[in-house]
PDB file of N, CA and C in Angstrom:
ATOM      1  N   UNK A   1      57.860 -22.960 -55.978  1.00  0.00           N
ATOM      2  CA  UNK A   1      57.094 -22.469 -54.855  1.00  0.00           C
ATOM      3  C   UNK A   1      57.292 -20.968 -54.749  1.00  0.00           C
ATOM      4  N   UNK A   2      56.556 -20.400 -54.753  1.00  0.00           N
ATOM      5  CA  UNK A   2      56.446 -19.193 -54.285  1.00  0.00           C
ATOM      6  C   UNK A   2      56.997 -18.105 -53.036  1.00  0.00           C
ATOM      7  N   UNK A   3      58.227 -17.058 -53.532  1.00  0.00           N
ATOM      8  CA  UNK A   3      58.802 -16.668 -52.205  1.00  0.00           C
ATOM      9  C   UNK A   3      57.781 -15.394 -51.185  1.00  0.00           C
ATOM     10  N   UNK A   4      56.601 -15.401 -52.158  1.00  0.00           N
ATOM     11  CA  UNK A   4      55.059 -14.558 -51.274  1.00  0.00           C
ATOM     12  C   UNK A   4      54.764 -15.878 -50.213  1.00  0.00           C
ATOM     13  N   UNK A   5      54.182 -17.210 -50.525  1.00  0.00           N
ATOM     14  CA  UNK A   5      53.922 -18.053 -49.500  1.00  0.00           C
ATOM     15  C   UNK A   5      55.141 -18.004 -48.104  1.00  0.00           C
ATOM     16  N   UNK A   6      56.161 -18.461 -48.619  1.00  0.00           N
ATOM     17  CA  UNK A   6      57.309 -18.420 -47.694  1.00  0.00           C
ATOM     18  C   UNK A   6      57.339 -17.126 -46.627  1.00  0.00           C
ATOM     19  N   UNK A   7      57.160 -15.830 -46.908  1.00  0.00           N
ATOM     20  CA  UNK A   7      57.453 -15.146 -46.077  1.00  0.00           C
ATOM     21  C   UNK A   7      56.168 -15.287 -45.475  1.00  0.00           C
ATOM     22  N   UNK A   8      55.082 -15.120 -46.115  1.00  0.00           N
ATOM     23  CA  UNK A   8      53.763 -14.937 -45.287  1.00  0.00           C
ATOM     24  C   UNK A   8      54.116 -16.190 -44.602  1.00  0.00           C
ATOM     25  N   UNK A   9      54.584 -17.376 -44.398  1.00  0.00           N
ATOM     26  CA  UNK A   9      54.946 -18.453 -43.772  1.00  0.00           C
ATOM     27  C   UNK A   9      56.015 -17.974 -42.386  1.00  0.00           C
ATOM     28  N   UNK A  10      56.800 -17.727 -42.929  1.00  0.00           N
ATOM     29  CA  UNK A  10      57.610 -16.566 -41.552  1.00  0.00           C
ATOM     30  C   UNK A  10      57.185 -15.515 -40.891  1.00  0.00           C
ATOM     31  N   UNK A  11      55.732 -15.043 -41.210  1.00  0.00           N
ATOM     32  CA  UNK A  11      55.214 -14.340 -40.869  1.00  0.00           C
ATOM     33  C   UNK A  11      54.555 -14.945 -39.776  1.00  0.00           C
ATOM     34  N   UNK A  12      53.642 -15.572 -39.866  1.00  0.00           N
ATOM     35  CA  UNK A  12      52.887 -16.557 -38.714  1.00  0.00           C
ATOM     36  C   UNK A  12      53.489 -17.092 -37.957  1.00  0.00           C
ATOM     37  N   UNK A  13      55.081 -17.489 -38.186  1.00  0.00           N
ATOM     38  CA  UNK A  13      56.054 -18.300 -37.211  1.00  0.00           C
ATOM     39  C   UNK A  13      56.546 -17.062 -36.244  1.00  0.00           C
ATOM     40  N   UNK A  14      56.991 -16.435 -36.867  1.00  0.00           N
ATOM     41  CA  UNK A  14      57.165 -15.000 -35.994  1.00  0.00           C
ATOM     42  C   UNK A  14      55.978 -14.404 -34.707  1.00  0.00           C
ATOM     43  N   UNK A  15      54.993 -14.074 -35.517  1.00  0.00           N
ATOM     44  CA  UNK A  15      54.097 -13.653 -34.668  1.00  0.00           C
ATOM     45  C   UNK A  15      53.577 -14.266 -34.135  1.00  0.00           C
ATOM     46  N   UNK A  16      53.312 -15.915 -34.135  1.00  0.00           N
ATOM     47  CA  UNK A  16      52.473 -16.503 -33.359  1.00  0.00           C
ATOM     48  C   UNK A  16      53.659 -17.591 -32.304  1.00  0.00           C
ATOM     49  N   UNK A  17      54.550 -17.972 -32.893  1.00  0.00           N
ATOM     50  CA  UNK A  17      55.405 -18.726 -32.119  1.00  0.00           C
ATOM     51  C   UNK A  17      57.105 -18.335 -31.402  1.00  0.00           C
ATOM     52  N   UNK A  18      57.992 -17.722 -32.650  1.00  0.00           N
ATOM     53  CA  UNK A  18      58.722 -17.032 -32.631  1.00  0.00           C
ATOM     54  C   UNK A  18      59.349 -16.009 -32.357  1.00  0.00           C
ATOM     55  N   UNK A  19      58.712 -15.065 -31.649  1.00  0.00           N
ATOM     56  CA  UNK A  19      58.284 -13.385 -31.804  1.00  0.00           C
ATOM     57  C   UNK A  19      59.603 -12.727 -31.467  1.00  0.00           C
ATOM     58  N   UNK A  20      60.751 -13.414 -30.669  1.00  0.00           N
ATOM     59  CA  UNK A  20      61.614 -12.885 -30.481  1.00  0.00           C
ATOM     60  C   UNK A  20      63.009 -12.893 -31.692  1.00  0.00           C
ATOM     61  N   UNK A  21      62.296 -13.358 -33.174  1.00  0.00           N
ATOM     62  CA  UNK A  21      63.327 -13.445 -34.280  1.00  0.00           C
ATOM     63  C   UNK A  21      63.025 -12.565 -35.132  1.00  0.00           C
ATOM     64  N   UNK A  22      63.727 -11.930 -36.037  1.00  0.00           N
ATOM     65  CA  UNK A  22      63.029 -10.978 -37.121  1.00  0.00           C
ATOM     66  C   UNK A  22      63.219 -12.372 -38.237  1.00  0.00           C
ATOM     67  N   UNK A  23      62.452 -11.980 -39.733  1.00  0.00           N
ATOM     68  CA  UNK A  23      62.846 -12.842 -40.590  1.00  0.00           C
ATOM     69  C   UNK A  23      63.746 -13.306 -41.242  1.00  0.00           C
ATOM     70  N   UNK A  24      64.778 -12.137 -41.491  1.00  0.00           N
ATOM     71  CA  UNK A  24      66.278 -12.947 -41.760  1.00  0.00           C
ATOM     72  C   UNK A  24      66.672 -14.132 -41.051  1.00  0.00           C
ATOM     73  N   UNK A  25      66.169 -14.154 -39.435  1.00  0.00           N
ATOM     74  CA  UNK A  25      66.681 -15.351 -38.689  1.00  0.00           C
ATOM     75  C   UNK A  25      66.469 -16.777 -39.228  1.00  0.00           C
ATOM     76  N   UNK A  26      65.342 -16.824 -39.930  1.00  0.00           N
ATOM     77  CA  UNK A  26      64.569 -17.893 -40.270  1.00  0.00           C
ATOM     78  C   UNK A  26      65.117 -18.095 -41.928  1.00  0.00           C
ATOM     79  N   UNK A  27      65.872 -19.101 -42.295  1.00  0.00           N
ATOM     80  CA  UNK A  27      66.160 -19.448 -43.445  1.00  0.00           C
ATOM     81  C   UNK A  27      65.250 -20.970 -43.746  1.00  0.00           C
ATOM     82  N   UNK A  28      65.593 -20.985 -44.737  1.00  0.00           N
ATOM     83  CA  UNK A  28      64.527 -22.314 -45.513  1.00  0.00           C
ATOM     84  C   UNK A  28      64.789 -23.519 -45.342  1.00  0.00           C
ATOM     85  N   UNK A  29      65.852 -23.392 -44.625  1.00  0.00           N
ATOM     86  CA  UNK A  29      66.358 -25.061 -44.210  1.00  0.00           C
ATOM     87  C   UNK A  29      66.608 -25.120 -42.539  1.00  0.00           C
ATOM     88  N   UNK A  30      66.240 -24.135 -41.749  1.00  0.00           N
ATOM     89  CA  UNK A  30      66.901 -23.868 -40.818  1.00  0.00           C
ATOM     90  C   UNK A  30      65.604 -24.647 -39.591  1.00  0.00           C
ATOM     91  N   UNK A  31      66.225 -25.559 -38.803  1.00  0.00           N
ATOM     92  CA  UNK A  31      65.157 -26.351 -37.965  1.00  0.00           C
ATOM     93  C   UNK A  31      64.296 -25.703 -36.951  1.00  0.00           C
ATOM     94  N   UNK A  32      63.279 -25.848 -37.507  1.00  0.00           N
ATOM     95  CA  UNK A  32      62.339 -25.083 -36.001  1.00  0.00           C
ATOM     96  C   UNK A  32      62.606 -25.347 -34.731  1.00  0.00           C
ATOM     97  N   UNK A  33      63.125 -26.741 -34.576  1.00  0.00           N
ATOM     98  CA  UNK A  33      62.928 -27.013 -32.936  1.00  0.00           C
ATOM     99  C   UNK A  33      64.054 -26.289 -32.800  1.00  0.00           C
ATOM    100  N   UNK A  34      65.057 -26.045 -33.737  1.00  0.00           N
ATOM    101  CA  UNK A  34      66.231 -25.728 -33.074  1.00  0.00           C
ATOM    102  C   UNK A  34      65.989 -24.243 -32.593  1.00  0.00           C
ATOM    103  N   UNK A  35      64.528 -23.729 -33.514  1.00  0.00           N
ATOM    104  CA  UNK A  35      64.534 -22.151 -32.986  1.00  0.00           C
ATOM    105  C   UNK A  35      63.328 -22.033 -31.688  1.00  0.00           C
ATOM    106  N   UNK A  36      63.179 -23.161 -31.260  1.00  0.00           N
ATOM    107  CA  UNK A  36      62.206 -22.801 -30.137  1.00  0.00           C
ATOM    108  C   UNK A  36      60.719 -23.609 -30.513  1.00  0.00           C
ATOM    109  N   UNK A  37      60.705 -24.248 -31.302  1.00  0.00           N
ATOM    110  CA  UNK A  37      59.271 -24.301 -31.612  1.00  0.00           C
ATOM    111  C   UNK A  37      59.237 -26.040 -32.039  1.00  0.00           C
ATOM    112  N   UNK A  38      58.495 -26.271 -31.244  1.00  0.00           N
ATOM    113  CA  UNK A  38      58.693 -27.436 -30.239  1.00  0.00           C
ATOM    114  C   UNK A  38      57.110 -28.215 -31.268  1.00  0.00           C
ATOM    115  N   UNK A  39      57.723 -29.723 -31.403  1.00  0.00           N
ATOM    116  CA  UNK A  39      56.244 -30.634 -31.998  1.00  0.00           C
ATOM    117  C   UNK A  39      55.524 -30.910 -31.212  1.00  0.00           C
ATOM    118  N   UNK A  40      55.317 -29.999 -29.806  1.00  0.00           N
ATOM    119  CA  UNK A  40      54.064 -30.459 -29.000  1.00  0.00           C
ATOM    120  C   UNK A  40      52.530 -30.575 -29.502  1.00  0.00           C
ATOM    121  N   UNK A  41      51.788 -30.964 -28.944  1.00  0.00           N
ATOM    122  CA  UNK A  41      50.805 -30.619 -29.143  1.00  0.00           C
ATOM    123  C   UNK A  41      50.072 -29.364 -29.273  1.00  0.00           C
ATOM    124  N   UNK A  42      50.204 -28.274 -28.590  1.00  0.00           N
ATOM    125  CA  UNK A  42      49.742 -27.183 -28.292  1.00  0.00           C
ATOM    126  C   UNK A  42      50.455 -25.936 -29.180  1.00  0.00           C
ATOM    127  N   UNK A  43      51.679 -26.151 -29.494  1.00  0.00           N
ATOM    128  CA  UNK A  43      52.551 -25.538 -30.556  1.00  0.00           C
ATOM    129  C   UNK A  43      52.285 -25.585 -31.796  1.00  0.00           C
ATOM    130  N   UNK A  44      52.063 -27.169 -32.204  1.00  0.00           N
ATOM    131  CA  UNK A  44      51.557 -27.439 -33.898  1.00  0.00           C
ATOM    132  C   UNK A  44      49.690 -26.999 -33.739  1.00  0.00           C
ATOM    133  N   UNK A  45      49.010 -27.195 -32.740  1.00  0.00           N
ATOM    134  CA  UNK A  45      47.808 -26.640 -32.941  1.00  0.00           C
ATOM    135  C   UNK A  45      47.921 -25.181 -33.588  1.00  0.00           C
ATOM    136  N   UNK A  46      48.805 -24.335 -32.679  1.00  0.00           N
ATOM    137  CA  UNK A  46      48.392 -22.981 -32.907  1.00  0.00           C
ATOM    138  C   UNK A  46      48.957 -22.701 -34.164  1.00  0.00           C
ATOM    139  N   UNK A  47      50.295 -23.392 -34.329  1.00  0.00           N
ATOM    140  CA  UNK A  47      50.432 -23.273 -35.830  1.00  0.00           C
ATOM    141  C   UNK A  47      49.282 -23.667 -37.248  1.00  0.00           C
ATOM    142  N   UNK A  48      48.998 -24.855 -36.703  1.00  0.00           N
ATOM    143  CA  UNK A  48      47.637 -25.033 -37.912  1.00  0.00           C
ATOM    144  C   UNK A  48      47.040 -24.048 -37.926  1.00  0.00           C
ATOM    145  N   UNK A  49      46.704 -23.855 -36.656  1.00  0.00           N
ATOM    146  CA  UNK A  49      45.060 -22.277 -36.657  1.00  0.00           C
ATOM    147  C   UNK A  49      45.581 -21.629 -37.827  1.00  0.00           C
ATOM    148  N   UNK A  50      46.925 -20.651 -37.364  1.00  0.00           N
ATOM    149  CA  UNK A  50      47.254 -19.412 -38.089  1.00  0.00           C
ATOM    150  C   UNK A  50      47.412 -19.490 -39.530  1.00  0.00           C
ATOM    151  N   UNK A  51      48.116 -20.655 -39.614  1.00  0.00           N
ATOM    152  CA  UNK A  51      47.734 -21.341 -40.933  1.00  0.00           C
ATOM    153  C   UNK A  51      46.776 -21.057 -41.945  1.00  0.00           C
ATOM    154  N   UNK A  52      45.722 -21.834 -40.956  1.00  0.00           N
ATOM    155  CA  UNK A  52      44.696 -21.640 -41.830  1.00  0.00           C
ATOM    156  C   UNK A  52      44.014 -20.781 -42.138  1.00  0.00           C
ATOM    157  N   UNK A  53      44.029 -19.464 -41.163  1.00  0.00           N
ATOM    158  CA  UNK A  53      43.722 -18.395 -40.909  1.00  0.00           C
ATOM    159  C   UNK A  53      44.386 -17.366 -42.111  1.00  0.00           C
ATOM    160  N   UNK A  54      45.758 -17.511 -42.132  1.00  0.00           N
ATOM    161  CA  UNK A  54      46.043 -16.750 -42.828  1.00  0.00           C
ATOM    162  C   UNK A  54      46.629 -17.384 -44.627  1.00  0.00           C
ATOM    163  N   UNK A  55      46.218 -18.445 -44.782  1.00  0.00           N
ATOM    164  CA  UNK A  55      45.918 -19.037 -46.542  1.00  0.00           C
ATOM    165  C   UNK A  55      44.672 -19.276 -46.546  1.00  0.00           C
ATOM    166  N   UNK A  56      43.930 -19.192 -45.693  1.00  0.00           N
ATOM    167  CA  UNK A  56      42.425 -19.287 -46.085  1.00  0.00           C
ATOM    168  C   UNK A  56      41.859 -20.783 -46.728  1.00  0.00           C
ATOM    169  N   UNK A  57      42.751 -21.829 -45.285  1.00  0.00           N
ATOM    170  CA  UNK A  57      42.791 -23.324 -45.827  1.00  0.00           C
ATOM    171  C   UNK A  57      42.478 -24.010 -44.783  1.00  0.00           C
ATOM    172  N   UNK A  58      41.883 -25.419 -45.134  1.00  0.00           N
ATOM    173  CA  UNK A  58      41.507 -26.047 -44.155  1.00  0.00           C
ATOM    174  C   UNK A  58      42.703 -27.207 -43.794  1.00  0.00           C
ATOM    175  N   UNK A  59      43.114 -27.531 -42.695  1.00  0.00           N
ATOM    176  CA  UNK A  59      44.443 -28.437 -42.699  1.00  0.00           C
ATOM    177  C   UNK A  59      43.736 -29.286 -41.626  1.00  0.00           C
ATOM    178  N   UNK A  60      44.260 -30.542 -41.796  1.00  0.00           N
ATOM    179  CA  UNK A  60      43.346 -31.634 -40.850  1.00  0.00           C
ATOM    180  C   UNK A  60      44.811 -31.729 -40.373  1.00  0.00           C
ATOM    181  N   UNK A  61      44.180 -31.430 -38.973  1.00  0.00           N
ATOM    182  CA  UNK A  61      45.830 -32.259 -37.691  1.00  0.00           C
ATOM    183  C   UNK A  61      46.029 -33.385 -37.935  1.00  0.00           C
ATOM    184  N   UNK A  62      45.412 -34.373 -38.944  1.00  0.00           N
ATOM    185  CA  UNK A  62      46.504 -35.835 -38.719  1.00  0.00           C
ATOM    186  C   UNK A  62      47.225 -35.712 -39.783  1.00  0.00           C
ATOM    187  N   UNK A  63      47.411 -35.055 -41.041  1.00  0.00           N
ATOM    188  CA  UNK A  63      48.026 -34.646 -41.947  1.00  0.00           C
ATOM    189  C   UNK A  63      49.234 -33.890 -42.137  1.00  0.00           C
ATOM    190  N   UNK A  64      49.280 -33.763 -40.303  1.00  0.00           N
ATOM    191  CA  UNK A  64      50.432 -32.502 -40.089  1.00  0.00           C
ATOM    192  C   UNK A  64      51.348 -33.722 -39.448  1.00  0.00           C
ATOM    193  N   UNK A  65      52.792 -33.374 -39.590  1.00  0.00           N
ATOM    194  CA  UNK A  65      53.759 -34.939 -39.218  1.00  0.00           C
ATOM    195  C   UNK A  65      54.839 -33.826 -38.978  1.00  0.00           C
ATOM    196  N   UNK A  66      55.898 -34.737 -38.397  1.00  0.00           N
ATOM    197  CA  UNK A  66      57.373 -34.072 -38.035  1.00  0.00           C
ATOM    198  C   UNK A  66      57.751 -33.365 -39.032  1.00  0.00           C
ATOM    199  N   UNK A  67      57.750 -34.387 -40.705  1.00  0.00           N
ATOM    200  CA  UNK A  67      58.303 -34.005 -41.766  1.00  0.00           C
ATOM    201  C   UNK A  67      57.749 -32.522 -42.166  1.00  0.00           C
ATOM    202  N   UNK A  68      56.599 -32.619 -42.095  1.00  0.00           N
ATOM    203  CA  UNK A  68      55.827 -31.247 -42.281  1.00  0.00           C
ATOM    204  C   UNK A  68      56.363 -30.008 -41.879  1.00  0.00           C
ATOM    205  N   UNK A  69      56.954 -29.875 -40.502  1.00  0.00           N
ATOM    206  CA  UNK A  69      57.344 -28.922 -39.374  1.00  0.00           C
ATOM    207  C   UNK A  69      58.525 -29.439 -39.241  1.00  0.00           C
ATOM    208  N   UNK A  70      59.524 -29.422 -39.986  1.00  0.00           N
ATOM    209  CA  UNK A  70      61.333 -29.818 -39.686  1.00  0.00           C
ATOM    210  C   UNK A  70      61.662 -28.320 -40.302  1.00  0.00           C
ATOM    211  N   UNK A  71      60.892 -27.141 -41.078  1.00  0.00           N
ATOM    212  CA  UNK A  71      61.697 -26.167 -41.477  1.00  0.00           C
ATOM    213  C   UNK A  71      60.913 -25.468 -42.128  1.00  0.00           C
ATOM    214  N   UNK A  72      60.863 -24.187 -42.792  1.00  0.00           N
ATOM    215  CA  UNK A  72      60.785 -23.219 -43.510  1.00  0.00           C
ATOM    216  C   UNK A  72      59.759 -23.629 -44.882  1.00  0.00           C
ATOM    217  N   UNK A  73      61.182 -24.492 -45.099  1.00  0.00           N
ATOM    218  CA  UNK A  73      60.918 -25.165 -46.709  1.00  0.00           C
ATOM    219  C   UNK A  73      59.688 -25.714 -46.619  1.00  0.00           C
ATOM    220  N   UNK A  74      60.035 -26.929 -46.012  1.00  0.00           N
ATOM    221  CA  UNK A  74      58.715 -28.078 -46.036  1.00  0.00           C
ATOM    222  C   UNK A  74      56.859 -27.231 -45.245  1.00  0.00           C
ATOM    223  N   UNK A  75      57.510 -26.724 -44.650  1.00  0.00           N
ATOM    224  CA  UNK A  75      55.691 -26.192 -44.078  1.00  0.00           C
ATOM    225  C   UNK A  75      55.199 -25.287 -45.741  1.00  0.00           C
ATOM    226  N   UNK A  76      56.306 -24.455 -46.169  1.00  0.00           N
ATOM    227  CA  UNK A  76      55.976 -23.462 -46.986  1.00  0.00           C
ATOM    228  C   UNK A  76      55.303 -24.686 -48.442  1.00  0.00           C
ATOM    229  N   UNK A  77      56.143 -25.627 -48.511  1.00  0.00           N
ATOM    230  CA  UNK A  77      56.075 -26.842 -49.805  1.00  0.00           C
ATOM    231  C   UNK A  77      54.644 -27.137 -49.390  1.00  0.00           C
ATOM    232  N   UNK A  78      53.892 -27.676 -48.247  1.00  0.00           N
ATOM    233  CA  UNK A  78      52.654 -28.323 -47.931  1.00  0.00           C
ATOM    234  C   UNK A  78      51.832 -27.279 -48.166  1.00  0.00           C
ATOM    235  N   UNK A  79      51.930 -25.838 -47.696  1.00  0.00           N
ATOM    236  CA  UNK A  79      50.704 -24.591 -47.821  1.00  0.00           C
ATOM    237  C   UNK A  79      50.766 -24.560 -49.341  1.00  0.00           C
ATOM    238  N   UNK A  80      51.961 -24.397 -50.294  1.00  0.00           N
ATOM    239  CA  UNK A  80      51.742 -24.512 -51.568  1.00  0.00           C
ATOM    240  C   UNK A  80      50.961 -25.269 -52.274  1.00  0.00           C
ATOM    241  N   UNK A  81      51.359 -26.449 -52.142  1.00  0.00           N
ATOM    242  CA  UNK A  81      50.630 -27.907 -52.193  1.00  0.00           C
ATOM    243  C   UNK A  81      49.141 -27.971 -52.417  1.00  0.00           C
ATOM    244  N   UNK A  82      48.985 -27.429 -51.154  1.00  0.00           N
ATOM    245  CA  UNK A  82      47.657 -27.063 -50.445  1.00  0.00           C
ATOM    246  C   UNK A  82      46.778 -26.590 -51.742  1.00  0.00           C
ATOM    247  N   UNK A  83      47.862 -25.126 -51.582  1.00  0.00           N
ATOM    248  CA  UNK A  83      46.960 -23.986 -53.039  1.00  0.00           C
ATOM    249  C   UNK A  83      46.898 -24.627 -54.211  1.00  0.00           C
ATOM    250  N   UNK A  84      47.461 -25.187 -54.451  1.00  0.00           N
ATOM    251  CA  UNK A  84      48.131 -25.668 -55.847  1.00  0.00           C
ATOM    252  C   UNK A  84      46.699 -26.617 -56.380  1.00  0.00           C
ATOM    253  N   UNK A  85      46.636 -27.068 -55.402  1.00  0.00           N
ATOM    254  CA  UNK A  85      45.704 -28.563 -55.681  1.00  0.00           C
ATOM    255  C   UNK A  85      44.025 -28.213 -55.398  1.00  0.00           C
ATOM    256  N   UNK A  86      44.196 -26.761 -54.358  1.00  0.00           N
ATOM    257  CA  UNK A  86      42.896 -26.166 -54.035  1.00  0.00           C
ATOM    258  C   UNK A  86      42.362 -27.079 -53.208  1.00  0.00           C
ATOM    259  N   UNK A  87      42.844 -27.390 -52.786  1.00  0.00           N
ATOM    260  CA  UNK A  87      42.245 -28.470 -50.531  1.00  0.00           C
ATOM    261  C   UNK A  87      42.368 -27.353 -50.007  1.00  0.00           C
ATOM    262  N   UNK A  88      41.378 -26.421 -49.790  1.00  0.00           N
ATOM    263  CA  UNK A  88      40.689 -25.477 -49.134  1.00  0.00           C
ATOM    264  C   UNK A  88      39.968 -26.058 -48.084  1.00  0.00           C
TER     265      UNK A  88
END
C-alpha cells in the first residue's frame, strides 16, 4: 500500500474530523474512536464525502463497517483497494 494514500488519508482525518492533531499523532494502528472520531452516523458520512472527494471515488455507505474505520491502516487498505481494482 502506498505511504502517498496513507497520508493523504491523515489528511482528511485531520481536516475534516480531527483538526486538533498534527499527523505524527495519527499512527497506522492507532484507534480512531480512541482519537475522537466516533462510528456515528454523521461522522462516517462526512468521512465518506471527503473520501471521495479527495481519491476521486465512489464509496457506497453500506460497504463502510466498524472494521473499515478501527484505524489508519484499514481505511488507507480499503481506499487502496478501491484504486487498485478501479471501483471509481
Amino acid at each position: 500500500m502506498s505511504q502517498e494514500i496513507k497520508n493523504r488519508v491523515k489528511g482528511v482525518l485531520i481536516n475534516k474530523l480531527l483538526r486538533d492533531l498534527k499527523p505524527e499523532d495519527i499512527k497506522d494502528d492507532t484507534p480512531l474512536i480512541e482519537l475522537g472520531v466516533g462510528v456515528d452516523s454523521v461522522a462516517t458520512l462526512e468521512l465518506i464525502v471527503a473520501l471521495e472527494e479527495e481519491f476521486q471515488i465512489g464509496i457506497d455507505e453500506s460497504e463502510i463497517n466498524r472494521e473499515i474505520l478501527t484505524n489508519l491502516g484499514s481505511i488507507s487498505a480499503y481506499i487502496f483497494d478501491r484504486i487498485r481494482t478501479g471501483s471509481r
